[in-house]
PDB file of N, CA and C in Angstrom:
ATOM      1  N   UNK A   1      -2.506   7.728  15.866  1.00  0.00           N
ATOM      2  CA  UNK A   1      -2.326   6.295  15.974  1.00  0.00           C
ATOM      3  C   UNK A   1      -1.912   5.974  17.404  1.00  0.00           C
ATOM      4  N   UNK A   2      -2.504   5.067  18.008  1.00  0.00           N
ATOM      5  CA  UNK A   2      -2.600   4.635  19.152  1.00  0.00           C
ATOM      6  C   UNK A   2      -0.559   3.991  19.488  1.00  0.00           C
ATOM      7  N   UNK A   3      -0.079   3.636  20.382  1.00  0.00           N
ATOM      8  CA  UNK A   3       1.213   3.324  20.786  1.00  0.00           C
ATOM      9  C   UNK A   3       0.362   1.691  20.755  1.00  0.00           C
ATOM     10  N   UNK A   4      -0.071   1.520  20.894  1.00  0.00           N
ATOM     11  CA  UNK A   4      -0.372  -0.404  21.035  1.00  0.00           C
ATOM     12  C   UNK A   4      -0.654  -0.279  19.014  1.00  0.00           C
ATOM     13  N   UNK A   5      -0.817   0.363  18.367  1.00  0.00           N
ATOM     14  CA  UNK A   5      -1.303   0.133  17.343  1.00  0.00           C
ATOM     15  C   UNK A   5       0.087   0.058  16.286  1.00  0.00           C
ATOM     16  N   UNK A   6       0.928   1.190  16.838  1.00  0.00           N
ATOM     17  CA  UNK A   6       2.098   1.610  16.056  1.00  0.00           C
ATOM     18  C   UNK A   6       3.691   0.248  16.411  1.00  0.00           C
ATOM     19  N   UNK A   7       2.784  -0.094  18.143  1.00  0.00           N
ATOM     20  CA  UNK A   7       3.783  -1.573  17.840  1.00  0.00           C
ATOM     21  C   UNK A   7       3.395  -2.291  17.152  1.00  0.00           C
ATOM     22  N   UNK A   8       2.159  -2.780  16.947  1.00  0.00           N
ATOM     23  CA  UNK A   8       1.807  -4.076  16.398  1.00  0.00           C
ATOM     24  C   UNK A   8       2.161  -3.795  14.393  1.00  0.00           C
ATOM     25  N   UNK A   9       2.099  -2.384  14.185  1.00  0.00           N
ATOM     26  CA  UNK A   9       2.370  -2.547  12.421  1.00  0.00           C
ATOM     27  C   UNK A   9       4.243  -2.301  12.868  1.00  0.00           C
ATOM     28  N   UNK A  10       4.975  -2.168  13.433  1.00  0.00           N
ATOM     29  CA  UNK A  10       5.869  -2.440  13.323  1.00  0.00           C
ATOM     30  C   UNK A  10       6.536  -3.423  13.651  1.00  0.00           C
ATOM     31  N   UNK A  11       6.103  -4.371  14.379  1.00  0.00           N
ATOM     32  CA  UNK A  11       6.565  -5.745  14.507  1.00  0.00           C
ATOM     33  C   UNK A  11       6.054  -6.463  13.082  1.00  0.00           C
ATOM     34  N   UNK A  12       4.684  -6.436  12.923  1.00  0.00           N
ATOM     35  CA  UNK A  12       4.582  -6.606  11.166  1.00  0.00           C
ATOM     36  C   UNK A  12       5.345  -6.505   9.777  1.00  0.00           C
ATOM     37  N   UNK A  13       5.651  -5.052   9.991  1.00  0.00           N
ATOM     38  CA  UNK A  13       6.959  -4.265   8.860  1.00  0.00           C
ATOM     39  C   UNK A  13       8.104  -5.356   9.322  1.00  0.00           C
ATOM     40  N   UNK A  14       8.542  -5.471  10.502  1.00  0.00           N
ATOM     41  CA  UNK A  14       9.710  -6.207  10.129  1.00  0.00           C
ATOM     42  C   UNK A  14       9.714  -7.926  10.143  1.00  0.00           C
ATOM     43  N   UNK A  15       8.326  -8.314  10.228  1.00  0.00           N
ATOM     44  CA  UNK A  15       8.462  -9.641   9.733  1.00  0.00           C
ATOM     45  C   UNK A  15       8.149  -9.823   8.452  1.00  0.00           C
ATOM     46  N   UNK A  16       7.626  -9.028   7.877  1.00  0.00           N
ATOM     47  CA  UNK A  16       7.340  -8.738   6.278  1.00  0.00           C
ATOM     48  C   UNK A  16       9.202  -8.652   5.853  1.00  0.00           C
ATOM     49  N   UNK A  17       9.251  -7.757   6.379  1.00  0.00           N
ATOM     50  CA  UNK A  17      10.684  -7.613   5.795  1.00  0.00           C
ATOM     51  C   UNK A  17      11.793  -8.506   6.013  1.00  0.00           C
ATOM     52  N   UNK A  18      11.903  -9.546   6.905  1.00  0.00           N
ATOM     53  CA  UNK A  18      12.506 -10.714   7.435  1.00  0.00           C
ATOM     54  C   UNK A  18      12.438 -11.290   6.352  1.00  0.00           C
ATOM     55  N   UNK A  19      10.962 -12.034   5.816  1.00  0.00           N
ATOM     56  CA  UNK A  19      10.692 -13.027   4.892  1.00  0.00           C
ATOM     57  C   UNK A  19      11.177 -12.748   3.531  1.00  0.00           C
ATOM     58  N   UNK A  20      10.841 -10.750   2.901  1.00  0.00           N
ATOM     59  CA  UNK A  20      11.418 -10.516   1.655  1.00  0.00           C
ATOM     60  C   UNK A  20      13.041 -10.773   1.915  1.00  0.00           C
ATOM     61  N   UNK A  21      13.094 -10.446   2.676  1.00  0.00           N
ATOM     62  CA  UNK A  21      14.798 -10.463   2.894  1.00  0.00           C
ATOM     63  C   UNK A  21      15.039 -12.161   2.706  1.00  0.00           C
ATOM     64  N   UNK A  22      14.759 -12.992   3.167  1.00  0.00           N
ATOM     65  CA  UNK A  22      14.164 -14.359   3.060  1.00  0.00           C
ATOM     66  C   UNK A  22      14.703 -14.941   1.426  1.00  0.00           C
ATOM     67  N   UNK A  23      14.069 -14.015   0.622  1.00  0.00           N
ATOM     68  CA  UNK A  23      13.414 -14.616  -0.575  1.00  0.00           C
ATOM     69  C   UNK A  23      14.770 -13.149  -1.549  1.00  0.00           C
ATOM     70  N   UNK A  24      15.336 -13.137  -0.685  1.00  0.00           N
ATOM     71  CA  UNK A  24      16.584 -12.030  -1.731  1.00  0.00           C
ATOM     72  C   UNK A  24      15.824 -10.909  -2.046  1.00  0.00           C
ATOM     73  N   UNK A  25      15.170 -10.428  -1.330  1.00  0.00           N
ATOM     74  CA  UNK A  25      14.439  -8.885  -1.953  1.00  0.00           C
ATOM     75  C   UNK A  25      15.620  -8.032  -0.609  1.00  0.00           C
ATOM     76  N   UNK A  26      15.951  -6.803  -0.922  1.00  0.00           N
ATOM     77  CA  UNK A  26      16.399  -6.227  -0.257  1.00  0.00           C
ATOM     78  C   UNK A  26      15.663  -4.932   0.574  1.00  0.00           C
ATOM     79  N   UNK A  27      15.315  -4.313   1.437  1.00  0.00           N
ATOM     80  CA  UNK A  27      13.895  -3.635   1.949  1.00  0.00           C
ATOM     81  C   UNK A  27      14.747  -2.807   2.854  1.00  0.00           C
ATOM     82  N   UNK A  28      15.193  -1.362   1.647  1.00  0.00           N
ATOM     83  CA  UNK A  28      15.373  -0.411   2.794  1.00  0.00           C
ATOM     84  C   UNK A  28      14.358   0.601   3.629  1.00  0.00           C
ATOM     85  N   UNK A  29      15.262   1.276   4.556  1.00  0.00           N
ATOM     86  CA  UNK A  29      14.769   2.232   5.437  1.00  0.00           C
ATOM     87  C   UNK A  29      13.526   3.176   4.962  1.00  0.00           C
ATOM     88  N   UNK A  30      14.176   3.769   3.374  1.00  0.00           N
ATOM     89  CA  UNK A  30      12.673   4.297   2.149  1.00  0.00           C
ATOM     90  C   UNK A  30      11.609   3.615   1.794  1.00  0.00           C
ATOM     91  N   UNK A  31      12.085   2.430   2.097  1.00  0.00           N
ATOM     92  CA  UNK A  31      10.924   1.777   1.786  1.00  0.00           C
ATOM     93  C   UNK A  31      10.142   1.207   2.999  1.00  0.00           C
ATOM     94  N   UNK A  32      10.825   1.184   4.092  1.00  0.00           N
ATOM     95  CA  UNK A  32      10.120   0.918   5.439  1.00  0.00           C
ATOM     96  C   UNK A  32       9.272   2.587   5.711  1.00  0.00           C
ATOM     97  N   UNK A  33       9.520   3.623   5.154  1.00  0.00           N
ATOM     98  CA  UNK A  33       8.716   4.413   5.766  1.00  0.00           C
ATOM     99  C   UNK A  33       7.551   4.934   5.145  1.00  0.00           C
ATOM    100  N   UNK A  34       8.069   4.560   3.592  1.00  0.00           N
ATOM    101  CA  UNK A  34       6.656   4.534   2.784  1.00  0.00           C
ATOM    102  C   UNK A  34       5.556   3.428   3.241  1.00  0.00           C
ATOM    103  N   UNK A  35       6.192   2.207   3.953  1.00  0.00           N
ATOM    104  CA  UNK A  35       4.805   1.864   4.770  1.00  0.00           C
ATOM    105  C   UNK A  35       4.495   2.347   5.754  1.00  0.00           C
ATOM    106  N   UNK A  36       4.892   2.935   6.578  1.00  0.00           N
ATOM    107  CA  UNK A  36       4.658   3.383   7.542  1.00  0.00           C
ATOM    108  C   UNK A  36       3.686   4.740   7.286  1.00  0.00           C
ATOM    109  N   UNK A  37       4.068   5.698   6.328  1.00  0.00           N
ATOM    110  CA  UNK A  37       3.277   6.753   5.783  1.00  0.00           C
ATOM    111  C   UNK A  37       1.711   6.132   5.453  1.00  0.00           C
ATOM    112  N   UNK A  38       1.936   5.024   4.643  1.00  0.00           N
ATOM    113  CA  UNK A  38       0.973   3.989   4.399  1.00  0.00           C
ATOM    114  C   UNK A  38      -0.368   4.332   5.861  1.00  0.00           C
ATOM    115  N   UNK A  39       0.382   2.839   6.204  1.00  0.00           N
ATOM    116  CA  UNK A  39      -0.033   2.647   7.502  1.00  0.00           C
ATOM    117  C   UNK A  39      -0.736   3.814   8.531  1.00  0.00           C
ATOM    118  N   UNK A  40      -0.224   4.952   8.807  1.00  0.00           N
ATOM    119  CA  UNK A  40      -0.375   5.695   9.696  1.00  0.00           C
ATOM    120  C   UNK A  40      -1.542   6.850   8.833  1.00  0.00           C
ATOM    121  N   UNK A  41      -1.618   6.278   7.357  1.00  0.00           N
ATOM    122  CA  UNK A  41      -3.088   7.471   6.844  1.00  0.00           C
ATOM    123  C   UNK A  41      -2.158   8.390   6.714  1.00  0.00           C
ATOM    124  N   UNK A  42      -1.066   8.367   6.095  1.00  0.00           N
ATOM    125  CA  UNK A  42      -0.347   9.954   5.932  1.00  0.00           C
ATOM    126  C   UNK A  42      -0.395   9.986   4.492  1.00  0.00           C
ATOM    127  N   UNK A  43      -0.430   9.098   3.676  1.00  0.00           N
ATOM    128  CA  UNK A  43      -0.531   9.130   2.149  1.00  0.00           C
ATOM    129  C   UNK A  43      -1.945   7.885   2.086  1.00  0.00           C
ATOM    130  N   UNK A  44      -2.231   8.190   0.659  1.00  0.00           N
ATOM    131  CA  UNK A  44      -3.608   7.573  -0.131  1.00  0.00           C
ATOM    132  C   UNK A  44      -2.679   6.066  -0.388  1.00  0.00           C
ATOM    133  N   UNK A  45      -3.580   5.487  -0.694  1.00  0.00           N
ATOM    134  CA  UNK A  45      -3.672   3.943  -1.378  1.00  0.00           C
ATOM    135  C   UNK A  45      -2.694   4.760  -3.022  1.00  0.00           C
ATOM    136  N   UNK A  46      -3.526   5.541  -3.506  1.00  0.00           N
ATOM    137  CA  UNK A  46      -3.044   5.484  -5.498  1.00  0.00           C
ATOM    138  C   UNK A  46      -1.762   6.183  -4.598  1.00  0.00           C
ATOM    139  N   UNK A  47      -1.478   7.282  -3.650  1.00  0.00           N
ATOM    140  CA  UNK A  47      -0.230   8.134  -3.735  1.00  0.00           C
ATOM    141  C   UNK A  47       0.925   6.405  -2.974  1.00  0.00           C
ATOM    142  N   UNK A  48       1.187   5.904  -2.152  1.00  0.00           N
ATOM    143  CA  UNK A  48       1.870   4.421  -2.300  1.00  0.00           C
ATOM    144  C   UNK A  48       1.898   3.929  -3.383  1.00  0.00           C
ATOM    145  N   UNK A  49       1.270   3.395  -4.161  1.00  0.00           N
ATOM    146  CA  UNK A  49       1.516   2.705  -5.040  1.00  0.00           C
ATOM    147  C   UNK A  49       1.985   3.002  -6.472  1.00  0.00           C
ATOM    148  N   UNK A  50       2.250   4.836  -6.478  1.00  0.00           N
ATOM    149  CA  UNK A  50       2.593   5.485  -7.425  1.00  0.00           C
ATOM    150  C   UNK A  50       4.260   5.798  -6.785  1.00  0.00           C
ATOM    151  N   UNK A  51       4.323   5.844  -5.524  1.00  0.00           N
ATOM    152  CA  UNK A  51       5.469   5.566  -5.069  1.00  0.00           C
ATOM    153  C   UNK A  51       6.623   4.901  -5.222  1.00  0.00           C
ATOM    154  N   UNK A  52       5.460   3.491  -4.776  1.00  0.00           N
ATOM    155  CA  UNK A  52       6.625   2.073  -4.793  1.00  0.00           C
ATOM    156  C   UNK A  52       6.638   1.844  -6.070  1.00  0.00           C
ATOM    157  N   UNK A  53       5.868   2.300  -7.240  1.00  0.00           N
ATOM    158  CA  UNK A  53       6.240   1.626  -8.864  1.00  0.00           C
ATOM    159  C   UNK A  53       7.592   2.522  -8.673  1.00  0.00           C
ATOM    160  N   UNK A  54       7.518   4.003  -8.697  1.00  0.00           N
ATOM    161  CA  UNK A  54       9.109   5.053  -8.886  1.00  0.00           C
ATOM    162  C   UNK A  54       9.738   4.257  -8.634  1.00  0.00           C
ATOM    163  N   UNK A  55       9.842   3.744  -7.262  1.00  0.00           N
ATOM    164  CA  UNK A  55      11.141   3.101  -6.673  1.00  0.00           C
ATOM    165  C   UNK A  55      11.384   2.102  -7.392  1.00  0.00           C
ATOM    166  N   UNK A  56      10.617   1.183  -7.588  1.00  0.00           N
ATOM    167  CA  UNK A  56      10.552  -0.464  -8.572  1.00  0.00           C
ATOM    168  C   UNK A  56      11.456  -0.204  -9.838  1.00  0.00           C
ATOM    169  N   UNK A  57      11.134   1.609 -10.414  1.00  0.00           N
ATOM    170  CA  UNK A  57      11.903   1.062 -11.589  1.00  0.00           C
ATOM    171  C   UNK A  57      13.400   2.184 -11.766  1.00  0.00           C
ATOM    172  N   UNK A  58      12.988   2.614 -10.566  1.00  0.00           N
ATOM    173  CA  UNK A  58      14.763   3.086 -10.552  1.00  0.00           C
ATOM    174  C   UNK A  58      15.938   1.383  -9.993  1.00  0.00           C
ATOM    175  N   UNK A  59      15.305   0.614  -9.835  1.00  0.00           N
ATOM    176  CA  UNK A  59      16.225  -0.536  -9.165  1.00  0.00           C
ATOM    177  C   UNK A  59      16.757  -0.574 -10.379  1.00  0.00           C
TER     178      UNK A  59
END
């Protein structure tokens, strides 16, 4: 991943996370790096989203 590429999804991640924060969602650090894993092609689309459900229902 390019350095112009890895700023622009991280200025993203944290305006995403500004707004949940916004709206009372709380958005930790685990969960900032599971996008980032996301993001950077280090995990699949089904392996995220089998992720973030775990996390969803340990809250």
């Amino acid at each position: 991943m390019s350095k112009q590429n890895e700023e622009s999804y991280e200025k993203a991640l944290r305006n995403a996370k500004a707004s949940m924060e916004v709206s009372v969602f709380t958005i930790t650090e685990e969960h900032m790096e599971l996008v980032r894993d996301k993001l950077k092609g280090e995990i699949t689309e089904e392996e995220f989203l089998k992720m973030a459900l775990e996390k969803a229902k340990k809250k």
